[in-house]
Protein backbone atom coordinates (compact mmCIF):
# COMPACT_ATOMS: atom_id res chain seq x y z
CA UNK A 1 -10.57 10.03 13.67
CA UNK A 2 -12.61 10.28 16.69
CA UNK A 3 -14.99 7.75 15.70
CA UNK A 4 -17.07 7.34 18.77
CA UNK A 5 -18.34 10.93 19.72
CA UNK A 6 -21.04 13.64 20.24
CA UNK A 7 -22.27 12.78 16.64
CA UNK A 8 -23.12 9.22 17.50
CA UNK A 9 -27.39 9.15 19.36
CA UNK A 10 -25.59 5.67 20.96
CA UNK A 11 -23.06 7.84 22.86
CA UNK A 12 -24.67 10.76 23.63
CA UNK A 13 -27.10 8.47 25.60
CA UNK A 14 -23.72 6.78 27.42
CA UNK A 15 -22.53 10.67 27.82
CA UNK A 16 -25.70 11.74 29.71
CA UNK A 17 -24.57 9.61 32.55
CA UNK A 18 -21.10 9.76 32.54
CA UNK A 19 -18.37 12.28 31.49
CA UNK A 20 -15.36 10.93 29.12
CA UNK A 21 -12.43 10.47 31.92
CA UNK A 22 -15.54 8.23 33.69
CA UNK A 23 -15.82 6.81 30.83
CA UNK A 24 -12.41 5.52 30.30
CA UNK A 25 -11.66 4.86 33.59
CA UNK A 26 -14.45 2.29 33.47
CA UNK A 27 -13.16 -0.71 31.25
CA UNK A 28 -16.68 -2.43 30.15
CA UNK A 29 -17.79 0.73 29.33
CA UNK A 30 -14.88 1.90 27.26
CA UNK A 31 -15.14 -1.14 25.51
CA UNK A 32 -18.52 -0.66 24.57
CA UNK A 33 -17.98 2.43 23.02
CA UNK A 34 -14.59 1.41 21.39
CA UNK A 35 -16.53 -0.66 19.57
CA UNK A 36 -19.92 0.92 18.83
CA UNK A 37 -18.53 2.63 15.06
CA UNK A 38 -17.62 -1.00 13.91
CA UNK A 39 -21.03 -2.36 14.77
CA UNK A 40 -23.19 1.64 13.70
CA UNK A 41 -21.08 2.52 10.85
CA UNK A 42 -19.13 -0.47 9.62
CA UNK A 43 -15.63 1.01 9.75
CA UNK A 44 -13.11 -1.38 8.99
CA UNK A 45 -10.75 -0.57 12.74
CA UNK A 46 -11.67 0.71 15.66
CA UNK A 47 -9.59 3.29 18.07
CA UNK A 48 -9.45 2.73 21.68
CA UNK A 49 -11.90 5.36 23.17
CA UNK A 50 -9.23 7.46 25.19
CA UNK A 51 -8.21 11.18 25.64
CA UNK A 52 -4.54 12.03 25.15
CA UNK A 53 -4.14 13.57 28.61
CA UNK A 54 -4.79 10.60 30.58
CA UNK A 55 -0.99 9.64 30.97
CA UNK A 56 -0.48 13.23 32.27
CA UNK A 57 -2.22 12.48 35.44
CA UNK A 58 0.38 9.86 36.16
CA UNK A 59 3.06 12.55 36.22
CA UNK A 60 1.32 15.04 38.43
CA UNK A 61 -0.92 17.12 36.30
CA UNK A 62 -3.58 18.51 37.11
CA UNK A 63 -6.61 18.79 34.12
CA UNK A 64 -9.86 18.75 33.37
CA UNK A 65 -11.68 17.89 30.08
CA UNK A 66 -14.60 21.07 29.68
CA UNK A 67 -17.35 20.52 27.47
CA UNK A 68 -16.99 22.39 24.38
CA UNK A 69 -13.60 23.57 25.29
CA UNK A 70 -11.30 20.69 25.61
CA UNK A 71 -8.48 20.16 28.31
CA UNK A 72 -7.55 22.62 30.74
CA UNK A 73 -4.53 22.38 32.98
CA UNK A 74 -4.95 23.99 36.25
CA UNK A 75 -1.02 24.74 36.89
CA UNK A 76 0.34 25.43 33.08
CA UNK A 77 3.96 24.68 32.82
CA UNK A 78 6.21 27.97 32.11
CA UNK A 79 9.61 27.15 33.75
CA UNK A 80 11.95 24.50 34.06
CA UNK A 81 10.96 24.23 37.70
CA UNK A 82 7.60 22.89 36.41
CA UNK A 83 8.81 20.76 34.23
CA UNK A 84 11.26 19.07 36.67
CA UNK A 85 8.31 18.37 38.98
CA UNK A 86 6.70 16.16 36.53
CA UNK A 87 7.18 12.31 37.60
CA UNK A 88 7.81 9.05 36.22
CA UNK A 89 4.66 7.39 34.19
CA UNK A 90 3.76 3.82 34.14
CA UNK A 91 1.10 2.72 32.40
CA UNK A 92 0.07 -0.18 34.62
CA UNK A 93 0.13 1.26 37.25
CA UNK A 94 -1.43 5.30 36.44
CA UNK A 95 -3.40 3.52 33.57
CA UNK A 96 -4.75 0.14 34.31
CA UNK A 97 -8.10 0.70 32.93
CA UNK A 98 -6.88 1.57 29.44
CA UNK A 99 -4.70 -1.47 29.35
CA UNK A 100 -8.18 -3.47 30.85
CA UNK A 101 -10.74 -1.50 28.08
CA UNK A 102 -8.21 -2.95 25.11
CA UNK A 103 -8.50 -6.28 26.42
CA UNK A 104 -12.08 -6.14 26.63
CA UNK A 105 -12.63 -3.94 23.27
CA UNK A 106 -10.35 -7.17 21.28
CA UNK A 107 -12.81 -9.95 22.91
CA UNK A 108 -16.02 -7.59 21.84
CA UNK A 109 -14.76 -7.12 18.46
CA UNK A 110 -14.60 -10.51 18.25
CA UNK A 111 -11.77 -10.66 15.38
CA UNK A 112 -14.50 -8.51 13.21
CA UNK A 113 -11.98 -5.71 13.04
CA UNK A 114 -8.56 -4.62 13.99
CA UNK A 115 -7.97 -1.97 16.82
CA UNK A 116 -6.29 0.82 17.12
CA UNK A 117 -4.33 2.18 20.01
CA UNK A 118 -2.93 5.60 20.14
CA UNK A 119 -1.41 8.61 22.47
CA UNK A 120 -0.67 11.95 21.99
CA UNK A 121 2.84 13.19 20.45
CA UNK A 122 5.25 15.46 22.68
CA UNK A 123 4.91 18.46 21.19
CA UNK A 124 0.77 18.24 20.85
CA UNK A 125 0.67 17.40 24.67
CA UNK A 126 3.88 19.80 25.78
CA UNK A 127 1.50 22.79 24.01
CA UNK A 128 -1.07 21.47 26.43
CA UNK A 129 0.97 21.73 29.69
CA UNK A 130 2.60 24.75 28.67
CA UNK A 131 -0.73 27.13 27.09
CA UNK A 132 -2.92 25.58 29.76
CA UNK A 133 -5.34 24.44 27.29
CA UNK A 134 -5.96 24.80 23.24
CA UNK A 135 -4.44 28.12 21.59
CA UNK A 136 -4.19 29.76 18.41
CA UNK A 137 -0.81 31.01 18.69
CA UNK A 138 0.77 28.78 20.71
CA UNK A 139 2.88 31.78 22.22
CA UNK A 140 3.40 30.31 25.58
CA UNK A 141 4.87 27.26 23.93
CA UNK A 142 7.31 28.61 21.83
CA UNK A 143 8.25 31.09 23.82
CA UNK A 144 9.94 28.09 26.10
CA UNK A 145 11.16 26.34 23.38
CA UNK A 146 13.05 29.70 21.97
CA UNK A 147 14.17 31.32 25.38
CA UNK A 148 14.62 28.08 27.30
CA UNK A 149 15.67 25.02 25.03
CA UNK A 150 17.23 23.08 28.43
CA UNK A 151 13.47 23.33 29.74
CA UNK A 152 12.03 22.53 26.61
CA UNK A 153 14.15 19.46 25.68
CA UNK A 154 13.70 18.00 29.41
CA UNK A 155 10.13 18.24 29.00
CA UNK A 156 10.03 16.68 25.57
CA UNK A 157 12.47 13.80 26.81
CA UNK A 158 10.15 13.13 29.75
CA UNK A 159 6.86 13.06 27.77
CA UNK A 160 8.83 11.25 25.00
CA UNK A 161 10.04 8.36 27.46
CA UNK A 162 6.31 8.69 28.77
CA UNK A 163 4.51 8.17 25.35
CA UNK A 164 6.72 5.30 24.26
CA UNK A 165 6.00 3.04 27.25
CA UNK A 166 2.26 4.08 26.78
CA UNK A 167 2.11 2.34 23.37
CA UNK A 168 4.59 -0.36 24.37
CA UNK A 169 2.00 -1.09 27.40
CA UNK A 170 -1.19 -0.80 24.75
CA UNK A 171 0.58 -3.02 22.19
CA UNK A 172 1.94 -5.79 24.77
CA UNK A 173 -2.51 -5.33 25.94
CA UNK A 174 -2.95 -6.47 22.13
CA UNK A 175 -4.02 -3.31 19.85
CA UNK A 176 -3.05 -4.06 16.27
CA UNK A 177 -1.88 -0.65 15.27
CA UNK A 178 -0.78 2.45 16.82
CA UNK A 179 -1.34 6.04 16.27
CA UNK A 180 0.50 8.92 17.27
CA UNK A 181 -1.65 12.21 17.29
CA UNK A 182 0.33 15.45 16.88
CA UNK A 183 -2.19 17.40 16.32
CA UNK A 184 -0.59 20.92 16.88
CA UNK A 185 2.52 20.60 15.27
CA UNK A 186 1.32 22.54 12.40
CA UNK A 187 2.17 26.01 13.86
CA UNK A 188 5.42 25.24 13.38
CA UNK A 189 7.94 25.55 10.59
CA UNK A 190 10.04 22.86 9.20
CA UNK A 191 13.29 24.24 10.35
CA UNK A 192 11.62 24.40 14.24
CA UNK A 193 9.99 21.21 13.55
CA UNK A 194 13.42 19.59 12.79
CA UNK A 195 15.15 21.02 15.26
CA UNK A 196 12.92 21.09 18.44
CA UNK A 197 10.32 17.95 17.94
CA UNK A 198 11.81 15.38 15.04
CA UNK A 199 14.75 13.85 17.36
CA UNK A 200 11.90 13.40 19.88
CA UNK A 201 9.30 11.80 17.79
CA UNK A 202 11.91 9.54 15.77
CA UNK A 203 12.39 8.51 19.30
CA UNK A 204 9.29 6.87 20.06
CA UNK A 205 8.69 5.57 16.55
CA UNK A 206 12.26 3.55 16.74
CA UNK A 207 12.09 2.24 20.54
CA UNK A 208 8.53 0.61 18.67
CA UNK A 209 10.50 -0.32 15.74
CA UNK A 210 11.07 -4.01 17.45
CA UNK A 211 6.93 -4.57 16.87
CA UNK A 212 5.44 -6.15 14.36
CA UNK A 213 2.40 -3.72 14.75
CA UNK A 214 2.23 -0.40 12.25
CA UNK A 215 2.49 2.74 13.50
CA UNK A 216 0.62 5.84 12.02
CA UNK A 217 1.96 9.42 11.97
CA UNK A 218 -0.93 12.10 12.42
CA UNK A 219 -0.45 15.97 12.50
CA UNK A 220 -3.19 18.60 10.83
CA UNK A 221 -1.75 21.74 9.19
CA UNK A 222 1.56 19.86 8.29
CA UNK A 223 2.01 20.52 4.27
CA UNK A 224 5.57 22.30 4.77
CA UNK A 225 6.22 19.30 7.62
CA UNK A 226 6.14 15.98 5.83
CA UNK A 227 9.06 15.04 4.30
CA UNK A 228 10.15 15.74 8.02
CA UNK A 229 7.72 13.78 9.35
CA UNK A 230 8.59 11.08 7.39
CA UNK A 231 12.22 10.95 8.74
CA UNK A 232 10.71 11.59 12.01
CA UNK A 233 9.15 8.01 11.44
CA UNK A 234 6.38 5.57 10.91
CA UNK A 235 5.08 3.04 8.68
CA UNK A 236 1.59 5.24 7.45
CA UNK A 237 1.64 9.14 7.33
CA UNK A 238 -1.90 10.83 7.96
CA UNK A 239 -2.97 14.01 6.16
CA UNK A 240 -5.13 16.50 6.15
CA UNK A 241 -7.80 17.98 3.95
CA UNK A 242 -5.24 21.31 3.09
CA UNK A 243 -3.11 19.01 0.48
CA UNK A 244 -4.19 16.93 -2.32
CA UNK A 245 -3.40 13.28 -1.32
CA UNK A 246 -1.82 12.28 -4.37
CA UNK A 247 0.57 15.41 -4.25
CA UNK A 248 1.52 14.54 -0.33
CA UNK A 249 1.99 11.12 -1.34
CA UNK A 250 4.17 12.00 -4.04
CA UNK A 251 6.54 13.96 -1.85
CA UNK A 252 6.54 11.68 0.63
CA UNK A 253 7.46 8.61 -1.64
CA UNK A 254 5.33 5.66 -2.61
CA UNK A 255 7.47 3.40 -0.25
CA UNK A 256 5.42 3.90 2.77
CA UNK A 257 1.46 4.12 3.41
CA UNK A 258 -0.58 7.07 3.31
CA UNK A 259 -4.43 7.91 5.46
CA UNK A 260 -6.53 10.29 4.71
CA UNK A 261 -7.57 12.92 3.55
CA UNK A 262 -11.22 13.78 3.10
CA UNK A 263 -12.44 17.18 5.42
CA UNK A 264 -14.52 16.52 8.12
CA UNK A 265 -16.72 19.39 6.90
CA UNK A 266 -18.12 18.22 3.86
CA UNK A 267 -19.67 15.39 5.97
CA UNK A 268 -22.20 18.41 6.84
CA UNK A 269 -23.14 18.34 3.23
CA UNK A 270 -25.81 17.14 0.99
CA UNK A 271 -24.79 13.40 0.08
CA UNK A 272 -24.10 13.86 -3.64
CA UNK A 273 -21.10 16.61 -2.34
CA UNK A 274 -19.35 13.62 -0.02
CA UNK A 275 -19.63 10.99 -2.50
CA UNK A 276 -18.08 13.19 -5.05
CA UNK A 277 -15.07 14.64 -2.88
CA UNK A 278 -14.39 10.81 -2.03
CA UNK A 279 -14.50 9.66 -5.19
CA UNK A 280 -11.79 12.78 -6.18
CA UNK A 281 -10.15 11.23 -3.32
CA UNK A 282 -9.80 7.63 -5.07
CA UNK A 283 -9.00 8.83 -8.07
CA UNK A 284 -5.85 10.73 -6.88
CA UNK A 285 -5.08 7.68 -5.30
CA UNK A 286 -5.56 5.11 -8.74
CA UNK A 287 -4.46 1.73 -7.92
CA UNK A 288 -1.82 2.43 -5.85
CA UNK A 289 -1.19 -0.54 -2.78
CA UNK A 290 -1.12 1.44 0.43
CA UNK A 291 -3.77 3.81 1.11
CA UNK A 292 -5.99 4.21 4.19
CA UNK A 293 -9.29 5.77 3.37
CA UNK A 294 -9.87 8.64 6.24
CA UNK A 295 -11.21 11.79 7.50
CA UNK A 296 -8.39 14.83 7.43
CA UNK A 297 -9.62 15.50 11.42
CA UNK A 298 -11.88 14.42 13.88
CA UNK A 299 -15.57 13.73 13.18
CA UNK A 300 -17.52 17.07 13.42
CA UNK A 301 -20.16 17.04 16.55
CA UNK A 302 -22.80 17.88 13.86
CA UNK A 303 -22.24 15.32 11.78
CA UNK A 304 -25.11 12.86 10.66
CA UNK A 305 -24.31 9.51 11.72
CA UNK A 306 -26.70 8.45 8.11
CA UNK A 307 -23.73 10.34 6.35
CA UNK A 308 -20.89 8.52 7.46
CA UNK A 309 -22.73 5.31 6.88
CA UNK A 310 -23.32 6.32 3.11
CA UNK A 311 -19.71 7.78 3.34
CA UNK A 312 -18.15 3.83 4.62
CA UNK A 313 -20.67 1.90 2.13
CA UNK A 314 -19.35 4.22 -0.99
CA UNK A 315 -15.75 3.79 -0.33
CA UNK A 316 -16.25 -0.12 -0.15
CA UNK A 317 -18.38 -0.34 -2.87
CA UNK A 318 -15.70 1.98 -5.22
CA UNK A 319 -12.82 -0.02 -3.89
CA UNK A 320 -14.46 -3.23 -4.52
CA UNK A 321 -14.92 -2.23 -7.97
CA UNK A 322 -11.47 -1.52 -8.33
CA UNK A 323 -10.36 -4.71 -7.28
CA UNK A 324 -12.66 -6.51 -9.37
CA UNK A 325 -11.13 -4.69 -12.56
CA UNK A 326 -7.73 -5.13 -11.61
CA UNK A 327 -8.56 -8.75 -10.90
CA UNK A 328 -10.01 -8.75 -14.61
């Protein structure tokens, strides 16, 4: 959950020289800071270092990543004329350098730990195109998918066929997982959710089915979505901080794995606060086979790199515990 970032004194000192689509477009480098929270914080995977958009430049779009702000498209999608104009993707040849930087990231990891590869979900990166950047609403975007559902489905099928040969290509470059981020589709409702974005997302998740690689299922915001998600597909759903894990997991059924769900925030607090809200965390959880030990979100900017290092050694140290007594 955004692992390598702002937080991290090793990457700021990469990001004084270069900007994050530099970054990634430069293999070695990605690889060096794919790997840099396995070897700071001793996380047990690593996620490619990548921004969602970068398949959208393959299909003519036009973006740029702002400091602070996020991605900005400079010609936001509002008509079905814009979204016939987008093109064909294909990852080898609009995103070499990703498929080089996993390649590179497995030989520096060195078999120490698994990585993860990941892309954006339809409806995260269709609010994107359509808002023209981040939004609070998301106005724009439902106002296509309401007036115009031709428009909106076209664009979902493209980005859909887009995303799924994106993690075919990162899987046949040898991640070991895949995630897919949908990190806005908690402004919607269940029924909208089912109608407008499941068949889309089950898509992807069942054209991946043939691999013998998991596949996570992230969205923030999506208590009232995830017995949907879950149909939607996936071998792991991730949660946020807004549910209690063990009352997600019992809704979505102990047949499938579960990540999450501590809040990025209390990383910003005093030491004794973090241990205690993970250890509520593992206690929800008991002994049940299946859980993934996360953040809710993304790693705050502000975050103390010391804190997540206490944060990884307490989880292994309670787990290990665990183990021993069940071993017992």
């Amino acid at each position: 959950m955004r692992q390598a970032g702002r937080y991290l004194p090793e990457y700021r000192k990469i990001r004084e020289k270069h900007d994050i689509i530099s970054i990634c477009e430069d293999p070695e480098l990605c690889a060096k800071v794919s790997a840099l929270p396995v070897e700071v914080l001793n996380v047990d995977a690593a996620i490619m270092f990548a921004d969602i958009m970068l398949p959208l430049e393959g299909m003519n779009v036009e973006f740029e990543i702002k400091e602070g702000i996020g991605p900005v498209i400079k010609k936001p999608i509002r008509n079905a004329q814009s979204v016939r104009a987008l093109i064909d993707f294909d990852p080898k040849a609009d995103v070499p350098y990703v498929l080089s930087a996993i390649e590179l990231t497995k030989k520096r990891l060195d078999g120490r730990a698994p990585l993860i590869g990941f892309c954006g979900a339809p409806f995260t990166l269709a609010s994107y195109l359509i808002e023209g950047g981040p939004s609070r609403d998301f106005s724009n975007t439902k106002a296509l998918m309401y007036r115009e559902p031709k428009a909106w489905d076209l664009l979902m099928e493209k980005l859909t066929d887009a995303m799924t040969s994106y993690l075919q290509a990162q899987i046949q470059a040898g991640v070991d997982a895949v995630q897919l981020f949908d990190s806005w589709i908690g402004c919607l409702n269940s029924q909208d959710y089912d109608q407008y974005v499941l068949p889309h997302s089950r898509r992807i998740f069942r054209a991946l089915e043939s691999t013998a690689v998991p596949k996570i299922h992230f969205g923030t915001g999506t208590s009232d979505l995830l017995e949907s998600m879950k149909r939607a597909g996936g071998d792991v759903i991730g949660v946020d901080w807004r549910i209690p894990i063990d009352v997600a997991w019992q809704r979505l059924g102990h047949d499938m794995a579960i990540q999450g769900n501590l809040d990025p925030a209390v990383l910003l607090a005093d030491s004794d606060l973090v241990k205690s809200r993970a250890e509520n965390i593992l206690k929800r959880v008991g002994s049940t086979p299946g859980h993934i030990f996360n953040l809710g979100h993304g790693m705050l900017p502000d975050t103390n790199p010391q804190s997540v290092i206490d944060l990884v050694e307490f989880v292994h140290g309670a787990t290990q515990k665990r183990l021993e007594v069940q071993v017992k």
